[in-house]
N, C-alpha and C. Protein backbone atom coordinates (compact mmCIF):
# COMPACT_ATOMS: atom_id res chain seq x y z
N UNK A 1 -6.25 20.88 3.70
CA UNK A 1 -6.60 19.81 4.62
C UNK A 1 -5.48 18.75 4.59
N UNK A 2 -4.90 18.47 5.47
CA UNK A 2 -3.63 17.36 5.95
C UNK A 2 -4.76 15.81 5.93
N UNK A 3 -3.92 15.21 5.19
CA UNK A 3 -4.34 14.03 4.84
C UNK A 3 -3.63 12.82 5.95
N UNK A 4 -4.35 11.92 6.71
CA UNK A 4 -4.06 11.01 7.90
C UNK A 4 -2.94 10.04 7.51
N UNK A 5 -2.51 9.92 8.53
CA UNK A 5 -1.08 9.39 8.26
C UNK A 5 -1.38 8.33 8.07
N UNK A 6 -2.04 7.51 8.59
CA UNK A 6 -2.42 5.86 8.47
C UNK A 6 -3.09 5.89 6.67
N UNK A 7 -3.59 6.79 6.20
CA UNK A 7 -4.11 6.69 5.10
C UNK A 7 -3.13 6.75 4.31
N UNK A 8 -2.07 7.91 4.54
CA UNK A 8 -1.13 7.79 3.55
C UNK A 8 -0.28 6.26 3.77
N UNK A 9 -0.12 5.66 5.00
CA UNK A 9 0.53 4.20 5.44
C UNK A 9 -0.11 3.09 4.09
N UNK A 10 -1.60 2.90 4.33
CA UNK A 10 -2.03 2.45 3.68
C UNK A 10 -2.11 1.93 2.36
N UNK A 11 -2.16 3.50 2.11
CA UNK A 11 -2.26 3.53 0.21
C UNK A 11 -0.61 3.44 0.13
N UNK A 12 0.04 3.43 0.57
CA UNK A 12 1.35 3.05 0.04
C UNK A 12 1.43 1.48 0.23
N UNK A 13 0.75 0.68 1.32
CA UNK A 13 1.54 -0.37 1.09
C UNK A 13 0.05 -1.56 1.26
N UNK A 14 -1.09 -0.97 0.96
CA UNK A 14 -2.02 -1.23 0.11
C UNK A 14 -1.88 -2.58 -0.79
N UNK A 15 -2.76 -3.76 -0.71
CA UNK A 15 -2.82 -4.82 -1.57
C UNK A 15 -2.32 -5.69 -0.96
N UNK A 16 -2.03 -7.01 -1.01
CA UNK A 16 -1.77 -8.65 -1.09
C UNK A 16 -0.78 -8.69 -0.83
N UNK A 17 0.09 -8.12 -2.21
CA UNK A 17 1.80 -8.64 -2.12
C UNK A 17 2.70 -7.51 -1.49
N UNK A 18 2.63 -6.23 -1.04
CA UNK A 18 3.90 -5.62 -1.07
C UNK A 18 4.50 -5.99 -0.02
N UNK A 19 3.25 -5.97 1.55
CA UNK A 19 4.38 -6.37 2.81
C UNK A 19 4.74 -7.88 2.78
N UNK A 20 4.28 -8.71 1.79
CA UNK A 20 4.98 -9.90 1.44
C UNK A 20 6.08 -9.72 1.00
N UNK A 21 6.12 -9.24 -0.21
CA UNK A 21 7.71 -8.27 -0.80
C UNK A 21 8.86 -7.91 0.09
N UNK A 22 8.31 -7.07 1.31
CA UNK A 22 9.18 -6.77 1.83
C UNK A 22 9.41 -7.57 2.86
N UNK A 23 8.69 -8.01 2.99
CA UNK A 23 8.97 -9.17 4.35
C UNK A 23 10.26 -10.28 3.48
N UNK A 24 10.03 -10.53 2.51
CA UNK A 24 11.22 -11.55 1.63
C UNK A 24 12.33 -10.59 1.88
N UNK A 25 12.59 -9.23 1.28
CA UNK A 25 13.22 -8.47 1.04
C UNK A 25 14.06 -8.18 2.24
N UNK A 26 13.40 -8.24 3.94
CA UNK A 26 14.39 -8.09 5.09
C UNK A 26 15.41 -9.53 5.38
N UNK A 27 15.30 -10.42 4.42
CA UNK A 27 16.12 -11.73 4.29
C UNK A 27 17.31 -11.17 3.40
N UNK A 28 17.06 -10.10 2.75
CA UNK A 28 18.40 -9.80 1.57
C UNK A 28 18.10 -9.47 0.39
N UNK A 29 18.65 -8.84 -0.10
CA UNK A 29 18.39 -8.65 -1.68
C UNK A 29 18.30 -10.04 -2.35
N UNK A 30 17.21 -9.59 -3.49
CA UNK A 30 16.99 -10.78 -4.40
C UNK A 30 16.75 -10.52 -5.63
N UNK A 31 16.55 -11.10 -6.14
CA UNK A 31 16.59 -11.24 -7.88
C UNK A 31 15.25 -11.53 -8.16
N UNK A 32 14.59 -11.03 -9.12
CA UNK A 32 13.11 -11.31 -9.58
C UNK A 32 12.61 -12.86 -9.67
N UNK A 33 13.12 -13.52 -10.05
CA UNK A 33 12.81 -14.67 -9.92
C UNK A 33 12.96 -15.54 -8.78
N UNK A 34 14.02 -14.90 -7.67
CA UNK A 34 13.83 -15.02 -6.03
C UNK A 34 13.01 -15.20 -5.41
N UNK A 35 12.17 -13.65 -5.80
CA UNK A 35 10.81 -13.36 -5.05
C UNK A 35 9.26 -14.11 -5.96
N UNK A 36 9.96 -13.82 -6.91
CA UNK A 36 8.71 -15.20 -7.72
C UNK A 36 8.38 -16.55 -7.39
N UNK A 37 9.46 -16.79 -7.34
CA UNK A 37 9.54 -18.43 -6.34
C UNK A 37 9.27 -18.33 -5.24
N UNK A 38 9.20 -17.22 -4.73
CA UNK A 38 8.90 -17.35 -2.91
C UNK A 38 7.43 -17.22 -2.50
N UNK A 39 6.96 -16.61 -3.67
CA UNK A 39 5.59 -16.21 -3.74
C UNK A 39 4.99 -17.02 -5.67
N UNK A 40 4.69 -17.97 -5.03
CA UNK A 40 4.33 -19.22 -6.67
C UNK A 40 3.25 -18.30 -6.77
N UNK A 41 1.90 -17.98 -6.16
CA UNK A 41 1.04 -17.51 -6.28
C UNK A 41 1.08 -15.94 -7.46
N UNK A 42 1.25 -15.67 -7.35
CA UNK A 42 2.16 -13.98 -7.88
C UNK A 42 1.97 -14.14 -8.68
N UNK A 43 1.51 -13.26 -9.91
CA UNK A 43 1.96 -13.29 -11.55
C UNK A 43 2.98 -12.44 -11.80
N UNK A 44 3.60 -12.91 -12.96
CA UNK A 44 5.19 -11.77 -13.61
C UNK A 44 4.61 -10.63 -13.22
N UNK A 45 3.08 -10.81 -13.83
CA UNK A 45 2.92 -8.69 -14.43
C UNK A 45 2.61 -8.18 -12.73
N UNK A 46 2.24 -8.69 -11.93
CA UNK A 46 1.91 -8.21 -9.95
C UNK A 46 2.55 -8.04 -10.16
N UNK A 47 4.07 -8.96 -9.93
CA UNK A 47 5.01 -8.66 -9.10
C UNK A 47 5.97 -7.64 -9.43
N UNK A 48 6.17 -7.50 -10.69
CA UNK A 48 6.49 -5.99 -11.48
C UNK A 48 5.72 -4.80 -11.33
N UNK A 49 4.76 -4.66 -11.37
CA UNK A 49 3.60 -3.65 -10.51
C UNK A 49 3.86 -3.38 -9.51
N UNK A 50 3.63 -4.47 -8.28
CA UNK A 50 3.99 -4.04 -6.98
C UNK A 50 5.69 -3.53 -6.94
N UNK A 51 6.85 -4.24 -7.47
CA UNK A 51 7.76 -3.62 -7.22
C UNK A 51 8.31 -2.36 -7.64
N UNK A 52 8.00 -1.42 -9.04
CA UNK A 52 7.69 -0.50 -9.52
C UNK A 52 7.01 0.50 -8.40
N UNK A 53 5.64 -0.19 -7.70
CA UNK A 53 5.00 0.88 -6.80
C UNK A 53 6.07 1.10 -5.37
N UNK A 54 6.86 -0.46 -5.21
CA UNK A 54 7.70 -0.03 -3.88
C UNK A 54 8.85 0.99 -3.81
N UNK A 55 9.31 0.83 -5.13
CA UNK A 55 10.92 1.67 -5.86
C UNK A 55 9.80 2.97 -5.75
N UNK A 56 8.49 3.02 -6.36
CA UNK A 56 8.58 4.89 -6.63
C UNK A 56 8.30 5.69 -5.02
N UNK A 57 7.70 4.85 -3.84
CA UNK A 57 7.51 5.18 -2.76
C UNK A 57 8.81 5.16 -2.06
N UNK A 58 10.04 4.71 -2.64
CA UNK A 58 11.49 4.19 -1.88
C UNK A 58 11.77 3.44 -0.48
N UNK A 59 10.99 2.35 -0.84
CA UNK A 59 10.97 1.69 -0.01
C UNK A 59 11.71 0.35 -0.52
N UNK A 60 11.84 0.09 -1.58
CA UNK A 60 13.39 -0.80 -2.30
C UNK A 60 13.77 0.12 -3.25
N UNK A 61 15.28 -0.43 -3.56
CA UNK A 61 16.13 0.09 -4.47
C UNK A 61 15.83 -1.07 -5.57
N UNK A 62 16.06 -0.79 -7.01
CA UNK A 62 16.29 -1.73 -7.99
C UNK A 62 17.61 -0.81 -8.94
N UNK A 63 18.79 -2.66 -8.84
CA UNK A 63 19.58 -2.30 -9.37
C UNK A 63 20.09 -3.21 -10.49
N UNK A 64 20.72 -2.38 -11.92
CA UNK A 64 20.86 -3.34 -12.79
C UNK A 64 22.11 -3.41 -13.11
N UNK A 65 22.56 -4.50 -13.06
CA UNK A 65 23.79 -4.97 -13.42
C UNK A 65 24.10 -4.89 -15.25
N UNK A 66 25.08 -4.68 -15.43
CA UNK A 66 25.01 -4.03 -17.08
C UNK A 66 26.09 -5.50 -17.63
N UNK A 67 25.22 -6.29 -17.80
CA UNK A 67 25.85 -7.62 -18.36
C UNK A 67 25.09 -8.34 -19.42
N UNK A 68 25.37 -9.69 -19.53
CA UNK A 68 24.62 -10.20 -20.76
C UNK A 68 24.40 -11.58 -19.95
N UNK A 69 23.25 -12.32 -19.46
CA UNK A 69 21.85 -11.72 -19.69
C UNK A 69 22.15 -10.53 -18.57
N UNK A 70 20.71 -9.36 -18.72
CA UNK A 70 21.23 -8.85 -17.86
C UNK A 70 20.81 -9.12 -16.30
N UNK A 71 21.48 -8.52 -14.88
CA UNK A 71 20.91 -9.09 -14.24
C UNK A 71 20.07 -7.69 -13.54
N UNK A 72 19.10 -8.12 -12.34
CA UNK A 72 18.68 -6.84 -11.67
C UNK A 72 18.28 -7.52 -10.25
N UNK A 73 18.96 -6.82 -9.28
CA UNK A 73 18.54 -6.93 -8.25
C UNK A 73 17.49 -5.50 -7.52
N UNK A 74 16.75 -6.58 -6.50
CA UNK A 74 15.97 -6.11 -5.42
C UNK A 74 16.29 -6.08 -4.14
N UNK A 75 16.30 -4.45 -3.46
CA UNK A 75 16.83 -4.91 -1.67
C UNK A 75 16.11 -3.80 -1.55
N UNK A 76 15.81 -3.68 -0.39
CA UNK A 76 15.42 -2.70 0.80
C UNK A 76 16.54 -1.20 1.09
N UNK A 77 15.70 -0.29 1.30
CA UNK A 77 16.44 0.94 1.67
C UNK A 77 16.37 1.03 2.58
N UNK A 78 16.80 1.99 3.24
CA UNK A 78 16.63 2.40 4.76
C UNK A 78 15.14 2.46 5.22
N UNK A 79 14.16 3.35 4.32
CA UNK A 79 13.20 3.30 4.80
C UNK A 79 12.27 1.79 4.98
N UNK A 80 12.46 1.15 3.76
CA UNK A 80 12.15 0.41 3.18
C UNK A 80 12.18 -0.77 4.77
N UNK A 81 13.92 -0.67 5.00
CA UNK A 81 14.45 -1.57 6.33
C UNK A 81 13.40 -0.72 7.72
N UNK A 82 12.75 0.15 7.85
CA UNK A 82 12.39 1.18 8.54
C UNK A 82 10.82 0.14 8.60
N UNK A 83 10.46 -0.86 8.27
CA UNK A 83 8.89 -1.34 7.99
C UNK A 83 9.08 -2.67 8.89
N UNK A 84 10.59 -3.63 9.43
CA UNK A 84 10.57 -4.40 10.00
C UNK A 84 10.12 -4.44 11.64
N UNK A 85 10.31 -3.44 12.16
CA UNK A 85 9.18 -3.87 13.18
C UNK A 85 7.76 -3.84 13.40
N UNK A 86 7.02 -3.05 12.04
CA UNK A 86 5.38 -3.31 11.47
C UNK A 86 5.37 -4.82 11.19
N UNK A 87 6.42 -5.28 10.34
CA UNK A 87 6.16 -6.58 10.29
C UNK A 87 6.36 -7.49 10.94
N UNK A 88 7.09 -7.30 12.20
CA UNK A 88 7.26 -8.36 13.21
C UNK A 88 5.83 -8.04 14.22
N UNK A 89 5.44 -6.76 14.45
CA UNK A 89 4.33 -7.22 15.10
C UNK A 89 2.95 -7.60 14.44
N UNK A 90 2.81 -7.48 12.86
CA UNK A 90 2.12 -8.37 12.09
C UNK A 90 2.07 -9.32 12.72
N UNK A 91 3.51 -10.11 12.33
CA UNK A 91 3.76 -11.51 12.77
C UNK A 91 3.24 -12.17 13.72
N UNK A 92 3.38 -11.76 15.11
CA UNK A 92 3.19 -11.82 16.79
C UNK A 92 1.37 -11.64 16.60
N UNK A 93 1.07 -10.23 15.68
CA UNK A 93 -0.65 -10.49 16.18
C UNK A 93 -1.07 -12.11 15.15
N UNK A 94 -0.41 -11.55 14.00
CA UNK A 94 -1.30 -13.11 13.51
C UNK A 94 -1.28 -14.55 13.99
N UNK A 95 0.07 -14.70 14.70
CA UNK A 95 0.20 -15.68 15.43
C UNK A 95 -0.69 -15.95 16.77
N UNK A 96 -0.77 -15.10 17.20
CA UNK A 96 -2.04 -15.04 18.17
C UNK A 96 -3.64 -14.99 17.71
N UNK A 97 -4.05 -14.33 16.76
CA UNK A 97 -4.86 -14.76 16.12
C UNK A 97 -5.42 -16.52 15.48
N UNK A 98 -4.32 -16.66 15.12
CA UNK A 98 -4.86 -18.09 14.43
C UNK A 98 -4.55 -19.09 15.89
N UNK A 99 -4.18 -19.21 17.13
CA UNK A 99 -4.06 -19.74 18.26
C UNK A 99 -5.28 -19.17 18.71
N UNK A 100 -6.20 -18.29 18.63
CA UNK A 100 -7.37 -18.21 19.79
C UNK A 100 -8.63 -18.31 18.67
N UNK A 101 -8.02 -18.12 17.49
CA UNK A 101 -9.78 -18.27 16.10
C UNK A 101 -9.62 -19.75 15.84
N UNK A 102 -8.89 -20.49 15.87
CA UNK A 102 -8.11 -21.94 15.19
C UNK A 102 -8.33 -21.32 13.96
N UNK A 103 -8.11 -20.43 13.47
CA UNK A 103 -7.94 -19.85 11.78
C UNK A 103 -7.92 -21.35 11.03
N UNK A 104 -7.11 -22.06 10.68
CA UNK A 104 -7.03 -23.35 10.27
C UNK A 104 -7.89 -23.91 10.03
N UNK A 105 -9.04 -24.16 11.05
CA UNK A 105 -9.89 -25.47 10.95
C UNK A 105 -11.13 -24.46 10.41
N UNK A 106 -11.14 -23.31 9.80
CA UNK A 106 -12.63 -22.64 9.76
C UNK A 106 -13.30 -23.42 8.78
């Protein structure tokens, strides 16, 4: 039995933070504490979780610089870059959403 594509969509990008993640992530590679600050809300141990789950689906690369301290960056792959127009029309519906619900004032 072939399993639905939207399901497999889902369970990959499933939860709170990842299309937050990547939505930071189409601004440029960043550094863990980049995306920590961009998202105060987040704990260390999420945001290591979620990025772990984005690297094993390859949807970012993580790369470590072999220095002292060391460093490690976060960016987007192709596929990864392959999710920006899901998230621009995110964008466009939620923006229309909170203009006709007043989301705001509930």
């Amino acid at each position: 039995m072939e399993e639905c594509p939207v399901s497999i969509t889902l369970n990959i990008l499933s939860g709170k933070w990842k299309l937050l993640i990547i939505k930071e992530l189409l601004d440029g590679t960043k550094r863990f504490s980049e995306l920590k600050r961009a998202m105060p809300t987040i704990t260390q141990r999420m945001l290591t979780k979620q990025l772990r789950e984005l690297e094993y689906f390859g949807l970012i690369k993580r790369t470590i610089y072999q220095e002292i301290p060391p460093k490690v960056e976060y960016s987007l792959t192709t596929l990864g870059e392959s999710l920006k127009p899901v998230l621009d029309t995110l964008h466009k519906w939620g923006e229309e959403y909170i203009k006709t619900t007043n989301y705001f004032t509930l």
